[in-house]
N, C-alpha and C. Protein backbone atom coordinates (compact mmCIF):
# COMPACT_ATOMS: atom_id res chain seq x y z
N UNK A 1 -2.83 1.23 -93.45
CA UNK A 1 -2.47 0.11 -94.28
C UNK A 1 -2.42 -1.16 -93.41
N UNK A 2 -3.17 -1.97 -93.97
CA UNK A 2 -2.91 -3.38 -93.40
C UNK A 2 -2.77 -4.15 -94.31
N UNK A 3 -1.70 -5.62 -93.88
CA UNK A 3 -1.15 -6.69 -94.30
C UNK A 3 -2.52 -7.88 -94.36
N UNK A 4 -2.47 -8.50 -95.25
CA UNK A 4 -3.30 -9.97 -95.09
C UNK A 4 -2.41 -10.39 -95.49
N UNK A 5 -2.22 -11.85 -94.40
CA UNK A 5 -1.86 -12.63 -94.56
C UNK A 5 -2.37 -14.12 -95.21
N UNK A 6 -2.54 -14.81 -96.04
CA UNK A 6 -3.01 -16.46 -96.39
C UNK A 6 -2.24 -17.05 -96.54
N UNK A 7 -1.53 -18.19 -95.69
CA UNK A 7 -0.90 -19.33 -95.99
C UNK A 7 -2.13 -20.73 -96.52
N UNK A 8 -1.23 -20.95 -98.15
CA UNK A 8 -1.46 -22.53 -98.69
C UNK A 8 -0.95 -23.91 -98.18
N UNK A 9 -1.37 -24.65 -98.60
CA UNK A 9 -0.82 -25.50 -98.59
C UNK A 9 -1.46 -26.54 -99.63
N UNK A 10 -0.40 -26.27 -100.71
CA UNK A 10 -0.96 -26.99 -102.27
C UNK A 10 -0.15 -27.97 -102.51
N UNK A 11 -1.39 -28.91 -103.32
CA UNK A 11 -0.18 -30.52 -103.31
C UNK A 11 0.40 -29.90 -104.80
N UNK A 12 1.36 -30.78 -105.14
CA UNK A 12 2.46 -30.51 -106.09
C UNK A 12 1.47 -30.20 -107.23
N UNK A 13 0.83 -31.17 -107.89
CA UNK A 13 0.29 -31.69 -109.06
C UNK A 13 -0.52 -30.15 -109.06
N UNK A 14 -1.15 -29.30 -108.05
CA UNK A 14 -1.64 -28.02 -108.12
C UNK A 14 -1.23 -27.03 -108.25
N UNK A 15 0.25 -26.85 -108.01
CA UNK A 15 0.81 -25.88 -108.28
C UNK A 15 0.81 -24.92 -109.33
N UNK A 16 0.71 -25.65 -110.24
CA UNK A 16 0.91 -24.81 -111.71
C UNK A 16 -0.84 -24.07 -111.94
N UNK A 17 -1.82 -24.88 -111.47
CA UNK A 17 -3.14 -24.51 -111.76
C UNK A 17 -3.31 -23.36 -110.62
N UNK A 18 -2.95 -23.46 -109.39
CA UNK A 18 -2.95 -22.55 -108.30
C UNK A 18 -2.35 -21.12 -108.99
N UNK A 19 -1.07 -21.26 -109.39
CA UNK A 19 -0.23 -20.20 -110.19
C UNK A 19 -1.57 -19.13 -111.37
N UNK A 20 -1.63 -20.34 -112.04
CA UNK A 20 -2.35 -19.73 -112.87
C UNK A 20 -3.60 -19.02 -112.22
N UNK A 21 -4.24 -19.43 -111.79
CA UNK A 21 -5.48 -19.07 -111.42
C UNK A 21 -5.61 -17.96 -110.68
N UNK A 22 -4.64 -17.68 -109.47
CA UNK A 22 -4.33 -16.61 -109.05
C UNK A 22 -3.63 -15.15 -109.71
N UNK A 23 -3.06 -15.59 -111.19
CA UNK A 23 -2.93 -14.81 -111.86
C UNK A 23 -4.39 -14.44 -112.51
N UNK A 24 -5.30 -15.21 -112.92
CA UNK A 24 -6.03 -14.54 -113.30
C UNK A 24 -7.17 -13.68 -112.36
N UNK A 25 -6.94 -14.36 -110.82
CA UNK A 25 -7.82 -13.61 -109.77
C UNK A 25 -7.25 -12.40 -109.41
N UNK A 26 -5.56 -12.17 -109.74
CA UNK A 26 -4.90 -10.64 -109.24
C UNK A 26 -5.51 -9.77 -110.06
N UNK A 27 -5.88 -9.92 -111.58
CA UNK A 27 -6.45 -8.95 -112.21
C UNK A 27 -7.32 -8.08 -111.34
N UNK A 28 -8.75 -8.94 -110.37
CA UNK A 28 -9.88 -8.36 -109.60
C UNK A 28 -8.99 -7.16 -108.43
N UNK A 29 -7.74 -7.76 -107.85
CA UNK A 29 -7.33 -7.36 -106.96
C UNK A 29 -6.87 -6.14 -107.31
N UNK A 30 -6.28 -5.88 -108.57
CA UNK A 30 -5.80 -4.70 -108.82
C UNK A 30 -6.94 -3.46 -109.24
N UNK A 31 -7.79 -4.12 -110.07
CA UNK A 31 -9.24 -3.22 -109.80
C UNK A 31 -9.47 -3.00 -108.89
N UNK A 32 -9.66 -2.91 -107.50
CA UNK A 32 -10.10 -2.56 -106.30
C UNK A 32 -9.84 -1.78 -105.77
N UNK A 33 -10.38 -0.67 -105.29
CA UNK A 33 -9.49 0.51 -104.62
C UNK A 33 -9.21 0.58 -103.32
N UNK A 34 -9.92 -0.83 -102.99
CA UNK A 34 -9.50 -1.15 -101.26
C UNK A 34 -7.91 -1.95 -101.11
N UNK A 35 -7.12 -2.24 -102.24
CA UNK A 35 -6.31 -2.91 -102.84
C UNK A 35 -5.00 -2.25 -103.34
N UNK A 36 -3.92 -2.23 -102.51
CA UNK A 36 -2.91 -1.77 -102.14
C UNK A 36 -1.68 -2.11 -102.82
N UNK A 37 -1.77 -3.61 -103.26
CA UNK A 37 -0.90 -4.51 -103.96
C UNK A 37 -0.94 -5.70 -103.22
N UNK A 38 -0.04 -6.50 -103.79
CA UNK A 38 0.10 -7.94 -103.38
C UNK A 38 1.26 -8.80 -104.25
N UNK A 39 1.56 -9.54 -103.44
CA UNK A 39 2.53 -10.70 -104.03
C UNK A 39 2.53 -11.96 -103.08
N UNK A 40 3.13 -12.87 -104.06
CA UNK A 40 2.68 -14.48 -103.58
C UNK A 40 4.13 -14.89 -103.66
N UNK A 41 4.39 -15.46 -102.29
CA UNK A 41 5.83 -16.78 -102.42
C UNK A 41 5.72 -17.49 -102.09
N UNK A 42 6.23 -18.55 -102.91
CA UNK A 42 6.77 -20.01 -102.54
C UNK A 42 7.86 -20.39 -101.46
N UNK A 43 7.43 -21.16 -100.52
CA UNK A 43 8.42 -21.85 -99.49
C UNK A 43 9.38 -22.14 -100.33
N UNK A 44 10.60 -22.66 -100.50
CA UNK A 44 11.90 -23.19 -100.80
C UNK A 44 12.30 -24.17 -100.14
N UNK A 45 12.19 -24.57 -98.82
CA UNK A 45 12.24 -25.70 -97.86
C UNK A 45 10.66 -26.26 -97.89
N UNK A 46 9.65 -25.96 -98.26
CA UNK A 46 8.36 -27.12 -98.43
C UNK A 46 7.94 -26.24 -99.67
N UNK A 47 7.87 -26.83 -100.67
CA UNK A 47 7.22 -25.68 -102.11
C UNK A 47 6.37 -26.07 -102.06
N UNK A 48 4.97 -27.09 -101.01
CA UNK A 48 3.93 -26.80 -101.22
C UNK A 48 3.35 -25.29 -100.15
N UNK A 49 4.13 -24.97 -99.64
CA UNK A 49 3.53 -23.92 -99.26
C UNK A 49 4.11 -22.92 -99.52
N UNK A 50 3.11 -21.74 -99.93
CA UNK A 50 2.69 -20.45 -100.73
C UNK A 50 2.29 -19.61 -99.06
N UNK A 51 2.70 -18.26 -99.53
CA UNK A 51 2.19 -17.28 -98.40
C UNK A 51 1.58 -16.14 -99.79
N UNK A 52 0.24 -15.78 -99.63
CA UNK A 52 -0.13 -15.14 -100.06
C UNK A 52 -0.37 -13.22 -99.04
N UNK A 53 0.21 -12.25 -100.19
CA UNK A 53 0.54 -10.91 -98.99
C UNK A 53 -0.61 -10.29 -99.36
N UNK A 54 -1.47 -9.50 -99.24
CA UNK A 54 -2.60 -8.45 -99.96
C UNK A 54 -1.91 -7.09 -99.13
N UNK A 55 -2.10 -5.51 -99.34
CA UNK A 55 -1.78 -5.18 -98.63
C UNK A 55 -3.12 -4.33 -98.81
N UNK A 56 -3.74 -4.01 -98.18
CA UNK A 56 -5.33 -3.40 -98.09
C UNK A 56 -4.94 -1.96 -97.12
N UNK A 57 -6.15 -0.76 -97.76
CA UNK A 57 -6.09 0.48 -96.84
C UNK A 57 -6.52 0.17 -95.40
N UNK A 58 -7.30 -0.93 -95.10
CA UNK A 58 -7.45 -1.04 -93.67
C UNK A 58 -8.15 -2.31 -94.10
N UNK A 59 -8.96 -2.74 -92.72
CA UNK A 59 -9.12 -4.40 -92.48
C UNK A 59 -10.69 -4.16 -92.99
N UNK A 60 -11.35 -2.70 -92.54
CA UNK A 60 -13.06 -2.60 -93.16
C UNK A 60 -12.86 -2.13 -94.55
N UNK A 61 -11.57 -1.40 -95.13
CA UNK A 61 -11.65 -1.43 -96.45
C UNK A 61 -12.08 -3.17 -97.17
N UNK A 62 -10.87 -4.17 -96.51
CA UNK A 62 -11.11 -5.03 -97.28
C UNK A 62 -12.24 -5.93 -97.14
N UNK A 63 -12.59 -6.21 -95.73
CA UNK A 63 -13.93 -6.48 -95.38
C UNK A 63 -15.57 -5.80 -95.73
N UNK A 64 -15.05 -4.36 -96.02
CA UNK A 64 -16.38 -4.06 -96.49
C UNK A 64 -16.78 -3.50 -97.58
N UNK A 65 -15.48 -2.89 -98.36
CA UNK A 65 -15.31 -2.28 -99.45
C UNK A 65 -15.35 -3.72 -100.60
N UNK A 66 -14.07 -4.55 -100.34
CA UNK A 66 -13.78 -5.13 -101.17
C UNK A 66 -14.49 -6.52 -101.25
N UNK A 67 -14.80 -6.60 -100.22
CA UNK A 67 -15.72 -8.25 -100.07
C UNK A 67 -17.33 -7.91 -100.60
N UNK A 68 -17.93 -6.37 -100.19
CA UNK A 68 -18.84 -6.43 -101.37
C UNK A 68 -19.22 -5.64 -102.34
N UNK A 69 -18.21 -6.18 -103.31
CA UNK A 69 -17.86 -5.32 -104.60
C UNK A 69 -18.15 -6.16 -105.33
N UNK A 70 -18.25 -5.89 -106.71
CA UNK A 70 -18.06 -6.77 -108.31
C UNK A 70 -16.75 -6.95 -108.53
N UNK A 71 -15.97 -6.24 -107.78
CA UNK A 71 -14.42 -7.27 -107.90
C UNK A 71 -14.38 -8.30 -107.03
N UNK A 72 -14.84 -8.40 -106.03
CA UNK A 72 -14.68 -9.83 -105.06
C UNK A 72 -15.96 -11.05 -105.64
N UNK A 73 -16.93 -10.29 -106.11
CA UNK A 73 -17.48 -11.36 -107.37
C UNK A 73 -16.96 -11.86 -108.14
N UNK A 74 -16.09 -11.39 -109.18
CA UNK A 74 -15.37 -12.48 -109.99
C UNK A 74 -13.64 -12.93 -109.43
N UNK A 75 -13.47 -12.42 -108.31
CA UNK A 75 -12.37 -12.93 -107.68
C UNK A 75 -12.16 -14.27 -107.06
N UNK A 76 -13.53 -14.34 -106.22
CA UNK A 76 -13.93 -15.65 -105.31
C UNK A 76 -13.59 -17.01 -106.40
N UNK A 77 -14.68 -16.87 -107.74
CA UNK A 77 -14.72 -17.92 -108.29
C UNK A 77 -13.54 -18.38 -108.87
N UNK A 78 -12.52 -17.67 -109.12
CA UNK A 78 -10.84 -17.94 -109.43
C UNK A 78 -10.27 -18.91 -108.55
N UNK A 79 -10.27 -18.30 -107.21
CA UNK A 79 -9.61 -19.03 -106.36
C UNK A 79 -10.13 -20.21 -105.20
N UNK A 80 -12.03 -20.25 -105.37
CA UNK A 80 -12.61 -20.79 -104.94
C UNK A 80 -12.01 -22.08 -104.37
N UNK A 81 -11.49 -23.02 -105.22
CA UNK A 81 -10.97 -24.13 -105.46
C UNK A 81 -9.57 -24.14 -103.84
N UNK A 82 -9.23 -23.46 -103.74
CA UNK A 82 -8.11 -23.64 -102.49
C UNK A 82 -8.28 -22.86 -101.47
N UNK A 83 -9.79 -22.48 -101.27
CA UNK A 83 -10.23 -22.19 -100.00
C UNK A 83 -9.40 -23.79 -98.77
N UNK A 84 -9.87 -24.70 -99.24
CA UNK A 84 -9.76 -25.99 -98.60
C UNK A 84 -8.36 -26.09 -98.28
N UNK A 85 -7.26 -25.24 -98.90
CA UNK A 85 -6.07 -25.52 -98.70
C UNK A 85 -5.52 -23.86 -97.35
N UNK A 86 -6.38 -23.45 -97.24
CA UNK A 86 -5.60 -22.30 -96.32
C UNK A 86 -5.79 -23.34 -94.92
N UNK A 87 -4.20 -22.37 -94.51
CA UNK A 87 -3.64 -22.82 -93.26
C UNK A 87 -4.04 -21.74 -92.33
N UNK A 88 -4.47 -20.38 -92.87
CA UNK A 88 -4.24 -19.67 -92.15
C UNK A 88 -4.38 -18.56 -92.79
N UNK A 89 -5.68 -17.22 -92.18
CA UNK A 89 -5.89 -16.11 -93.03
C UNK A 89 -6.19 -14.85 -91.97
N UNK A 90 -4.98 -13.90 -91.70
CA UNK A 90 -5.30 -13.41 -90.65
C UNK A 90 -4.92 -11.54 -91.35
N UNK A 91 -5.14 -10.67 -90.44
CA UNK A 91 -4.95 -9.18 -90.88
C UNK A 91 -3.52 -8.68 -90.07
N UNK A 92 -2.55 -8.04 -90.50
CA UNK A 92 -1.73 -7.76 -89.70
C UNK A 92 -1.06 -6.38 -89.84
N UNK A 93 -1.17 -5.17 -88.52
CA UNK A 93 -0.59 -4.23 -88.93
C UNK A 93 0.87 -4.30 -88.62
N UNK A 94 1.15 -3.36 -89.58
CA UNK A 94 2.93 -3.06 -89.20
C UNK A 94 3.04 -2.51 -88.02
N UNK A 95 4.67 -2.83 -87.84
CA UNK A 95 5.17 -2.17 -86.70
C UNK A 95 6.08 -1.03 -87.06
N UNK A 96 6.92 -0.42 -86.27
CA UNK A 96 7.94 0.69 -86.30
C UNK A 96 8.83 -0.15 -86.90
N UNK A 97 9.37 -1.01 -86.82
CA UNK A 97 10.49 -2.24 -86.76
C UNK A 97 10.35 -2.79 -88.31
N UNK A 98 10.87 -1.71 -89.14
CA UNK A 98 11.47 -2.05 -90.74
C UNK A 98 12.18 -1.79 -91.39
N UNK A 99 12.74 -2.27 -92.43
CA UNK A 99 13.86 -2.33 -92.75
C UNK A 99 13.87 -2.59 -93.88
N UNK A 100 14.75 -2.28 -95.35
CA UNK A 100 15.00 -2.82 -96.62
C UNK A 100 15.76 -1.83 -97.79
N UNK A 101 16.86 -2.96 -98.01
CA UNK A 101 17.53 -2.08 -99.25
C UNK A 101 17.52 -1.72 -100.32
N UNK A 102 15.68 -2.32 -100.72
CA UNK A 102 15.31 -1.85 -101.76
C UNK A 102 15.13 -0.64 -102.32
């Protein structure tokens, strides 16, 4: 299992269209079987920035499974629009070091 990481950085007036749009691009994500889950948060101290999580079976699942699929075909064109806004899109595995009381 690996983490992707994407940090945004969306001006205000985008927010709500960003929201949306990524709701309709999670649909692709959940079709995918390279596709683990995911969730998106908002900063609280800067709400233009969003950290987007994917959690993928590995980094060639998502690189090679999922990037060329007919789900990353109609995924791209969803979110196309805030390519221009990533800060930052990297793969990250876990460590031993976790924790949660969920």
């Amino acid at each position: 299992m690996i983490n992707e990481y994407t940090r945004y950085r969306i001006p205000k007036e985008k927010h709500a269209a960003f929201l949306a749009d990524y709701t309709e691009a999670a649909v692709h994500l959940r079709a995918s079987s390279a596709c683990l889950g995911y969730d998106l948060s908002q900063c609280e101290e800067e709400p233009d920035c969003f950290i987007l999580r994917i959690i993928w079976q590995s980094t060639a699942a998502h690189l090679g499974i999922f990037r060329g699929s007919e789900e990353f075909r109609r995924f791209l064109p969803r979110i196309k629009a805030y390519i221009s806004c990533i800060e930052e899109m990297r793969h990250y595995a876990p460590t031993d070091l976790q924790w949660s009381r969920e």
